[in-house]
Protein backbone atom coordinates (compact mmCIF):
# COMPACT_ATOMS: atom_id res chain seq x y z
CA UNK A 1 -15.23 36.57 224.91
CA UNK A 2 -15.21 40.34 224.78
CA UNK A 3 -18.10 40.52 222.10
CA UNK A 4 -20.13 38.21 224.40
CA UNK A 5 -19.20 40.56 227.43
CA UNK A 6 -19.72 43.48 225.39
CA UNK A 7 -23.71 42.26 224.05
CA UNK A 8 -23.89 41.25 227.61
CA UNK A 9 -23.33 45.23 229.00
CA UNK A 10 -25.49 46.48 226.31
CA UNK A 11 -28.43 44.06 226.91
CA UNK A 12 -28.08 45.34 230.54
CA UNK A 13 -28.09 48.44 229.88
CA UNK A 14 -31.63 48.35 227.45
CA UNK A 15 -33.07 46.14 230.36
CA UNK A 16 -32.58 48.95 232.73
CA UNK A 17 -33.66 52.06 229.91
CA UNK A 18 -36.40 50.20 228.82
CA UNK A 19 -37.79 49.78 232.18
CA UNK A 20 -37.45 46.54 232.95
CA UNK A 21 -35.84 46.65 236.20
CA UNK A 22 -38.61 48.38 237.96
CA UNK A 23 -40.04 45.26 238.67
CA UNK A 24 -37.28 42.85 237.91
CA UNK A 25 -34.83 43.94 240.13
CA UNK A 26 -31.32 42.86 239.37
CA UNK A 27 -29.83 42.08 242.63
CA UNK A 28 -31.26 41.47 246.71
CA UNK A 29 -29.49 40.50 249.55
CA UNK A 30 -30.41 37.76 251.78
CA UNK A 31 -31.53 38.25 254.91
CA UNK A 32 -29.62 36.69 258.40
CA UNK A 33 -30.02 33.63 259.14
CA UNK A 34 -28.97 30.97 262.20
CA UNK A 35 -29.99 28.05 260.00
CA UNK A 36 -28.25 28.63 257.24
CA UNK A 37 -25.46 30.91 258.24
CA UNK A 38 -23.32 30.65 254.21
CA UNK A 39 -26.77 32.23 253.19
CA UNK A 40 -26.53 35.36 255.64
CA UNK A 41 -26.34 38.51 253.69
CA UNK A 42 -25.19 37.26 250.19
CA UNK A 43 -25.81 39.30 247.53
CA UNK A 44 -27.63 37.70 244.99
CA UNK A 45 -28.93 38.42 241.64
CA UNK A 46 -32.28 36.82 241.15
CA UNK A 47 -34.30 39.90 238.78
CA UNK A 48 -37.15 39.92 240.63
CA UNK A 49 -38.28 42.54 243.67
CA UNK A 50 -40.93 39.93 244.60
CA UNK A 51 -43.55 41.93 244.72
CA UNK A 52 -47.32 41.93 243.29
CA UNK A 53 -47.43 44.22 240.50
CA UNK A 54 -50.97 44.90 238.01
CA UNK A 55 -50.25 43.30 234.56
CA UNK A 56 -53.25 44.42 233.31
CA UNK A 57 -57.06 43.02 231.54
CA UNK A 58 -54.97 40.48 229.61
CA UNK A 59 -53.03 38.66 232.10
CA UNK A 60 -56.19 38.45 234.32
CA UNK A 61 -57.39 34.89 234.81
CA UNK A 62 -60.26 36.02 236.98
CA UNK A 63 -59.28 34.14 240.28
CA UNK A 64 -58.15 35.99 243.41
CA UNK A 65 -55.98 34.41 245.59
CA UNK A 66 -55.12 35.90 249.49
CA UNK A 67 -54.35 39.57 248.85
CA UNK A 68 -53.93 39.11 245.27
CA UNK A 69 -56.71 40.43 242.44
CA UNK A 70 -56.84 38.77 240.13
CA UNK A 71 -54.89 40.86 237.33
CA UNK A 72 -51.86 40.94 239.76
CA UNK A 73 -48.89 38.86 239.42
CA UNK A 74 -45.69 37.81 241.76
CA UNK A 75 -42.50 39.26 239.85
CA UNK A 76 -41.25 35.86 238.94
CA UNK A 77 -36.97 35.73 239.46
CA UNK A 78 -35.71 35.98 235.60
CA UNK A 79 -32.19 34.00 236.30
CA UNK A 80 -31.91 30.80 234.31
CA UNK A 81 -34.54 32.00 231.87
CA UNK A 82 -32.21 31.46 229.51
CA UNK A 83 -31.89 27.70 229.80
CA UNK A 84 -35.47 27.46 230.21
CA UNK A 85 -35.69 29.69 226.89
CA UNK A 86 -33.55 26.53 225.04
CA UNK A 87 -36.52 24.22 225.90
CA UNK A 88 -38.42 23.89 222.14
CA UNK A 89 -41.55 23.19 224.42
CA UNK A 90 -40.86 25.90 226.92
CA UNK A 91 -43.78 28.34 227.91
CA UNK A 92 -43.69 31.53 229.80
CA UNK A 93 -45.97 33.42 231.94
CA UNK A 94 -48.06 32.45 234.42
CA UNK A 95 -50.23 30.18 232.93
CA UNK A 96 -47.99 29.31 229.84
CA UNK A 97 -49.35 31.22 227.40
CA UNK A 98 -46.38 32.58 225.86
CA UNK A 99 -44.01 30.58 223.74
CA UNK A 100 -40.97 32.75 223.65
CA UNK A 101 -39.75 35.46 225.74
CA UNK A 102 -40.64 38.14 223.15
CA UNK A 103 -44.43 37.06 223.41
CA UNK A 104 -43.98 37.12 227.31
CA UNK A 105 -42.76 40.62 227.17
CA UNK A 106 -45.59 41.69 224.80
CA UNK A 107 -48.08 40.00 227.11
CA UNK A 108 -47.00 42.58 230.11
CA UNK A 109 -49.76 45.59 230.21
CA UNK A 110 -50.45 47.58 233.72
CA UNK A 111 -48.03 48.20 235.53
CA UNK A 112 -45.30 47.38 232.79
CA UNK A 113 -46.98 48.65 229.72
CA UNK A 114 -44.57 51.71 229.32
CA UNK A 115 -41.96 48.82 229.10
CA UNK A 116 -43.45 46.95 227.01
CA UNK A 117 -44.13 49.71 224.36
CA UNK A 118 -40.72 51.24 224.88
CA UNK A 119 -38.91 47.12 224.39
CA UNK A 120 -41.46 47.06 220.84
CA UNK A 121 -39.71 50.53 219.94
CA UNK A 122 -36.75 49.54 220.06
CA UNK A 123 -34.98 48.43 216.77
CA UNK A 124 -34.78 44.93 215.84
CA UNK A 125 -30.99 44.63 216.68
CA UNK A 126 -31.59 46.25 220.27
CA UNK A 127 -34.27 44.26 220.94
CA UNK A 128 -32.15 41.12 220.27
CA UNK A 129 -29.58 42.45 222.17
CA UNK A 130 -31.61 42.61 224.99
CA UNK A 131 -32.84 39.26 224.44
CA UNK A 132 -29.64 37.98 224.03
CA UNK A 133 -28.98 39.78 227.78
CA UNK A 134 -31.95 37.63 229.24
CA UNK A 135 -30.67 34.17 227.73
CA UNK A 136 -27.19 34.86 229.79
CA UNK A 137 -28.34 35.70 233.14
């Protein structure tokens, strides 16, 4: 258990230095809420900040929805990617394109590029470290 903890930390810890987190945030908080009061103000750890962020000429399907251009993209929440990962037939990405989370990662350009380059630095082991890091969460 203290390996797993242990490649847990250090995947973490490369999500954050390679940039990652600037868009997939690791924790929010809910809002209040009347409704649903057990919601109210939970911390929660979703990786995502929600936002519309410029993935660049490749990512850009050409359509423009509401406020949205066309090259820009919801952060979508990273938790459970991991099960999703287990799927032989799972895709990635917006429109599916990418068949593993390494190609999803190499797919991000704008806004994340400087991630992107900095994740295909890293050596081999790292990067499967960090990989290892998304599976879990």
């Amino acid at each position: 258990m203290k390996s797993t903890l242990s490649t847990f930390n250090k995947g973490a810890q490369l999500f954050t230095q390679v940039g990652c987190t600037s868009c997939h945030t690791p924790k929010q908080k809910t809002g209040a809420s009347v409704r649903f009061p057990l919601l109210a103000q939970q911390t929660i750890y979703p990786y995502t900040d929600l936002l519309l962020h410029d993935m660049g000429k490749g990512l850009d399907d050409g359509v423009k929805e509401k406020n949205a251009e066309s090259y820009e993209w919801r952060t979508p929440p990273l938790w459970g990617i991991g099960i999703v990962a287990r799927d032989p037939e799972a895709r990635f990405l917006h429109d599916g394109r990418a068949s593993s989370l390494t190609e999803a990662i190499l797919w991000h350009d704008g806004e994340a590029e400087s991630a992107k380059t900095r994740f295909k630095q890293l050596p081999a082991t790292q990067q499967q470290t960090l990989l290892s890091f998304l599976n879990s969460i």
